[in-house]
N, C-alpha and C. Protein backbone atom coordinates (compact mmCIF):
# COMPACT_ATOMS: atom_id res chain seq x y z
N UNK A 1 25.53 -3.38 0.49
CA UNK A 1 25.64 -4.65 -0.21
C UNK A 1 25.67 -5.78 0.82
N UNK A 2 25.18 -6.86 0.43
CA UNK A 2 25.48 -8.27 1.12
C UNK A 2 26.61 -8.31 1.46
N UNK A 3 26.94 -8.84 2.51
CA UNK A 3 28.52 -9.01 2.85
C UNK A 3 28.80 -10.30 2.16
N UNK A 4 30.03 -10.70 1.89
CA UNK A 4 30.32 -11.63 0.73
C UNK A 4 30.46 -13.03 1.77
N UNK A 5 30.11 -12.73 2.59
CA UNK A 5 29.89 -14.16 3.19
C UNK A 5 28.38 -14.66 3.05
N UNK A 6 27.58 -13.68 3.12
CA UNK A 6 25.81 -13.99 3.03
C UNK A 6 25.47 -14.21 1.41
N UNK A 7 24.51 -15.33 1.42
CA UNK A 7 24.05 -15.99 0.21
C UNK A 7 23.15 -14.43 -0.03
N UNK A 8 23.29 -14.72 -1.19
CA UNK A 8 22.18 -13.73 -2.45
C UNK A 8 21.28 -14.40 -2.93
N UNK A 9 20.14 -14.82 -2.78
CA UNK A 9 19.56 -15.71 -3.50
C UNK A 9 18.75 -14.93 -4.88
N UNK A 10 18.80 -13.26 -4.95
CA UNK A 10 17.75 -12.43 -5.75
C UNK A 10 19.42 -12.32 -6.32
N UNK A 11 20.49 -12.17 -6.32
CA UNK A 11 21.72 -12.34 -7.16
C UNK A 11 22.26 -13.30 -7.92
N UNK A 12 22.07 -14.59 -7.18
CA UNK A 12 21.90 -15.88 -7.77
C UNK A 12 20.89 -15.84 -8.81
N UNK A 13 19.66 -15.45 -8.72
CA UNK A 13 18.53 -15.84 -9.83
C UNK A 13 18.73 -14.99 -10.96
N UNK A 14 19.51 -13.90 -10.39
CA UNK A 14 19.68 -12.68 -11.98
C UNK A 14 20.43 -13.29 -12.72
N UNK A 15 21.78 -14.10 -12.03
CA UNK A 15 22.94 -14.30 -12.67
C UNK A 15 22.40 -15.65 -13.58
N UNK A 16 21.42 -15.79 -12.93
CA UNK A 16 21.17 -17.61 -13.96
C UNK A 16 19.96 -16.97 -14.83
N UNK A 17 19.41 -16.04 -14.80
CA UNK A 17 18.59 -15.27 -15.90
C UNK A 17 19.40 -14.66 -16.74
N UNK A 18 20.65 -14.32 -16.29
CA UNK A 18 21.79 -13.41 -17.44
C UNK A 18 22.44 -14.65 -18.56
N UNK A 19 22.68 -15.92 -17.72
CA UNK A 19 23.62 -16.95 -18.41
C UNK A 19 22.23 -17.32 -19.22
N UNK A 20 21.12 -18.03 -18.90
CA UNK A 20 20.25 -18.12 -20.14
C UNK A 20 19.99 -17.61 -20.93
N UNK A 21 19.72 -15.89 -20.90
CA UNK A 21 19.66 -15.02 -21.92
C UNK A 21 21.07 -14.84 -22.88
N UNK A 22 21.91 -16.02 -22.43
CA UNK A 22 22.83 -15.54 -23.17
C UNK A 22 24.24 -15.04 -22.66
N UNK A 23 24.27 -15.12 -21.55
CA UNK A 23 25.41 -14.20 -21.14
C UNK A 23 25.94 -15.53 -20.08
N UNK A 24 26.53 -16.26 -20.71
CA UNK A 24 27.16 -17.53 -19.86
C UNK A 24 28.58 -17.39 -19.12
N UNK A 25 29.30 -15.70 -19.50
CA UNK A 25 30.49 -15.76 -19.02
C UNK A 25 30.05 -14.80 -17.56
N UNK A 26 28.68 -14.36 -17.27
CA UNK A 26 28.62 -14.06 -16.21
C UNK A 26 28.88 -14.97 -14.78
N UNK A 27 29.41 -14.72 -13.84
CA UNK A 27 30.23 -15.49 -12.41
C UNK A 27 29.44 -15.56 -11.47
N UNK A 28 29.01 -13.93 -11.11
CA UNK A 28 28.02 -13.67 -10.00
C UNK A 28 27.30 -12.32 -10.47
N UNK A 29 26.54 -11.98 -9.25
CA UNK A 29 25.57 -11.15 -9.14
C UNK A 29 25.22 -11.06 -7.80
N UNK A 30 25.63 -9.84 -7.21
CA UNK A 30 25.14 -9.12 -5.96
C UNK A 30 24.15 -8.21 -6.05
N UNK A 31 22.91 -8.84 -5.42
CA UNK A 31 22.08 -7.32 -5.40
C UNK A 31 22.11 -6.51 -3.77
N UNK A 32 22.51 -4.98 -4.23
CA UNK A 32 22.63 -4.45 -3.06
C UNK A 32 21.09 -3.20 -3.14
N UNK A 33 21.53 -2.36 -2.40
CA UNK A 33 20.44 -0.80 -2.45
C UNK A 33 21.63 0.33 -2.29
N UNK A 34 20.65 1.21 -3.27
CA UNK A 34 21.52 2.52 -2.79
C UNK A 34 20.57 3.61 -2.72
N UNK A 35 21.10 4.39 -1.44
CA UNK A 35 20.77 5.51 -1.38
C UNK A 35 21.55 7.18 -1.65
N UNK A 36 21.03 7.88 -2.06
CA UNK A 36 21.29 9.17 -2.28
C UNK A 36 20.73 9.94 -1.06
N UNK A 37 21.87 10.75 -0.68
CA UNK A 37 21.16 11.41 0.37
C UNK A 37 22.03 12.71 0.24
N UNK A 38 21.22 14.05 -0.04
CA UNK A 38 21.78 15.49 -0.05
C UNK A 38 21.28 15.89 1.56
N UNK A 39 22.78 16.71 1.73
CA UNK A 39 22.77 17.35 3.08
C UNK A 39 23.18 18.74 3.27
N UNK A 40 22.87 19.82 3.81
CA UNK A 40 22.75 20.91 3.85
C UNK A 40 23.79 20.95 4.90
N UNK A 41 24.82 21.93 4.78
CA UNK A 41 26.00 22.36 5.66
C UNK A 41 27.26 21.49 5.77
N UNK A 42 28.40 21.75 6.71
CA UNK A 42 29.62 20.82 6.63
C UNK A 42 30.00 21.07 7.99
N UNK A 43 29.15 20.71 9.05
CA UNK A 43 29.92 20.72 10.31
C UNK A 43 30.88 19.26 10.55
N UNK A 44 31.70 19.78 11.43
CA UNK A 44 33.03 19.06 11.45
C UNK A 44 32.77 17.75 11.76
N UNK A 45 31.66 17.10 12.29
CA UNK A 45 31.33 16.06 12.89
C UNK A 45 30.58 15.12 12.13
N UNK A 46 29.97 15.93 10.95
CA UNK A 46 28.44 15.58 9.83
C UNK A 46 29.02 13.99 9.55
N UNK A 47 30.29 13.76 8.67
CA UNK A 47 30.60 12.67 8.81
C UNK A 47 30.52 11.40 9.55
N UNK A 48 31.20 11.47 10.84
CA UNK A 48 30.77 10.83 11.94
C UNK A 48 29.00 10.40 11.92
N UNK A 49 28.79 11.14 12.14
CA UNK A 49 27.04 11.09 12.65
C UNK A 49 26.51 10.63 11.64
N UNK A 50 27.04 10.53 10.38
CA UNK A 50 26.56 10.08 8.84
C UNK A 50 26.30 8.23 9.29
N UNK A 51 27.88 8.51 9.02
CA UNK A 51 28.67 6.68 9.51
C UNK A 51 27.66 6.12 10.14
N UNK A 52 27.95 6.73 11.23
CA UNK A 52 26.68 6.42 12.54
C UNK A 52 24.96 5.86 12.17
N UNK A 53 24.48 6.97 11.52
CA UNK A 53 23.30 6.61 10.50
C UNK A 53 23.32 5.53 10.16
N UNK A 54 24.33 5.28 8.94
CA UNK A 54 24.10 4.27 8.04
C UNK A 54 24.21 2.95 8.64
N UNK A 55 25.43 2.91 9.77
CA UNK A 55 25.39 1.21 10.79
C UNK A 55 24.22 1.57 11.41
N UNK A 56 24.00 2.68 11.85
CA UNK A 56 22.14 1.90 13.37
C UNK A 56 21.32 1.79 12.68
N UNK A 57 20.81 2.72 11.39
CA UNK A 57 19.56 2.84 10.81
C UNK A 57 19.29 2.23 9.36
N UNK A 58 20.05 2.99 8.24
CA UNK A 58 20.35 2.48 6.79
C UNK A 58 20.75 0.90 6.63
N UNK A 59 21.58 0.57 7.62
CA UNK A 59 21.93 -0.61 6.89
C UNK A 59 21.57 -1.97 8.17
N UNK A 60 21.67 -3.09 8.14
CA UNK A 60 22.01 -4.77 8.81
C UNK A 60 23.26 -4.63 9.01
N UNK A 61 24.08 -4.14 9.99
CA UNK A 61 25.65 -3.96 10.12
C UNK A 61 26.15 -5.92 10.13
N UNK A 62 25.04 -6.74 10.53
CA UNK A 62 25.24 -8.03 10.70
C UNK A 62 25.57 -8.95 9.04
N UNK A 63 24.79 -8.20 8.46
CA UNK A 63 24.53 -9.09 6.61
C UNK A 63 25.35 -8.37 5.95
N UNK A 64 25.78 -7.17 5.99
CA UNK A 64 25.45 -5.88 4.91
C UNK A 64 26.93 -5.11 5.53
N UNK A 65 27.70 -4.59 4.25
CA UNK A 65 28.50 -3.71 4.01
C UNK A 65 28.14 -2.26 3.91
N UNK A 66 28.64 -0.98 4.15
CA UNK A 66 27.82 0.06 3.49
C UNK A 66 29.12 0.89 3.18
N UNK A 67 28.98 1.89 2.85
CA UNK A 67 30.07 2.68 1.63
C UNK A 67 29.35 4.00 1.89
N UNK A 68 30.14 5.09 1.99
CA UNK A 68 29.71 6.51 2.37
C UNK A 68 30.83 7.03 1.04
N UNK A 69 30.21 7.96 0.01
CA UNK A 69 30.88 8.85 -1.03
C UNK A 69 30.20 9.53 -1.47
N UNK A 70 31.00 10.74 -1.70
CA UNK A 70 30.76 12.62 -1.37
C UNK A 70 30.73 12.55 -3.29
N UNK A 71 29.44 13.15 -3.49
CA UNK A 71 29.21 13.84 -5.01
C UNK A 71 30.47 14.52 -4.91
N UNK A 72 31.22 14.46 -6.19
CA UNK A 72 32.31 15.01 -6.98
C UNK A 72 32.07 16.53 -6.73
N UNK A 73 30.63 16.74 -7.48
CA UNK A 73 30.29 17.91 -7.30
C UNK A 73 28.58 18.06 -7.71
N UNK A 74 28.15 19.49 -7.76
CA UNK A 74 26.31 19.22 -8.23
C UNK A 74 25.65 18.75 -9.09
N UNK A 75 26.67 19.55 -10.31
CA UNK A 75 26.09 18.91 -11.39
C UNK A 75 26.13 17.33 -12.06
N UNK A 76 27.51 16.97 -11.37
CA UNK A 76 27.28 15.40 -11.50
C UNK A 76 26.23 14.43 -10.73
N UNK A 77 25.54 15.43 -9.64
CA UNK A 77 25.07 14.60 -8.99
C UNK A 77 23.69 14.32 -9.91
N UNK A 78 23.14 15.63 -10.23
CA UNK A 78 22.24 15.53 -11.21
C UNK A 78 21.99 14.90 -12.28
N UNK A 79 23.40 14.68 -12.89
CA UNK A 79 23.31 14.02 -14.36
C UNK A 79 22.72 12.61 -14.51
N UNK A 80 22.08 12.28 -15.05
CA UNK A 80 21.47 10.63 -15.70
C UNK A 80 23.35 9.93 -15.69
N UNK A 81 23.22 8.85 -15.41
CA UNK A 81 24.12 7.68 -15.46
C UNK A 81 24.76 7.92 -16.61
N UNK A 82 23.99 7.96 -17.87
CA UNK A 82 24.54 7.94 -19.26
C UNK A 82 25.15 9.17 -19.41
N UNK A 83 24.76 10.11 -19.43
CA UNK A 83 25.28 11.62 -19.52
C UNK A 83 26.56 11.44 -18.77
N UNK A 84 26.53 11.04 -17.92
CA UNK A 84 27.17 11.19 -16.66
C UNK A 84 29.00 10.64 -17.19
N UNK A 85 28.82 9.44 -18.04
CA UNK A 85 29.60 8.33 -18.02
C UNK A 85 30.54 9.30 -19.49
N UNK A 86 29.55 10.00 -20.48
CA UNK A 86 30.11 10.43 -21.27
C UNK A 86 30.88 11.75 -20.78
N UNK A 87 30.40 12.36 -19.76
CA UNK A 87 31.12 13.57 -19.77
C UNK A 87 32.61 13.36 -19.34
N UNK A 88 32.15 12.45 -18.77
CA UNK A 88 33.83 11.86 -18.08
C UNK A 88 34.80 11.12 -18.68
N UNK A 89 34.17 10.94 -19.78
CA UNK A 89 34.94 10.15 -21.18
C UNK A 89 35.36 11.58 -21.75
N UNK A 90 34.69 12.46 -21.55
CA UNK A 90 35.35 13.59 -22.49
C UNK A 90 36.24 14.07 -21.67
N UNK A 91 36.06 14.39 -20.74
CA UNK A 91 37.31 15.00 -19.72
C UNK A 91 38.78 14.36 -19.91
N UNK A 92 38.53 13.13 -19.97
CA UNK A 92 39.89 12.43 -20.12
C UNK A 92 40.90 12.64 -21.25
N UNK A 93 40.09 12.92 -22.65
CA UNK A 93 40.53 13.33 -23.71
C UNK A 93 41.87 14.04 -23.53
């Protein structure tokens, strides 16, 4: 994500496309990217060297925030968003 000091200007334009369509109690809008990335094995270091990745290569360590989080598990990783949101509504039950 943008670091919250850097202007959004493609966040800015959603958020004033959301308040015209109607949605005037929207504030802001950050557009970030995400990636998915599956990795094979768990050596003790994988982490590290992940981190590492994402500041030299994945991300602008200068503009840009980045966030490293481990699938729950497989099959969530698989699931559609929607599926996803209900199963976990049922769990809570």
């Amino acid at each position: 994500m943008p670091k919250a000091a850097v202007l959004d200007p493609q966040g800015n334009a959603v958020r004033d496309a959301m308040r015209h369509l109607g949605m005037p109690e929207v504030r802001s809008v950050r557009i970030g990217k995400y990636m998915e990335i599956d990795i094979d094995g768990q050596n003790g270091d994988l982490e590290t060297r992940l981190r590492g990745l994402c500041r030299d290569l994945l991300s602008n360590p200068v503009i840009e925030d980045y966030q490293l989080k481990k699938a729950e598990d497989e099959e969530e990783r698989k699931m559609p968003n929607s599926q996803l949101r209900k199963s976990k509504a049922r769990k809570r039950k």
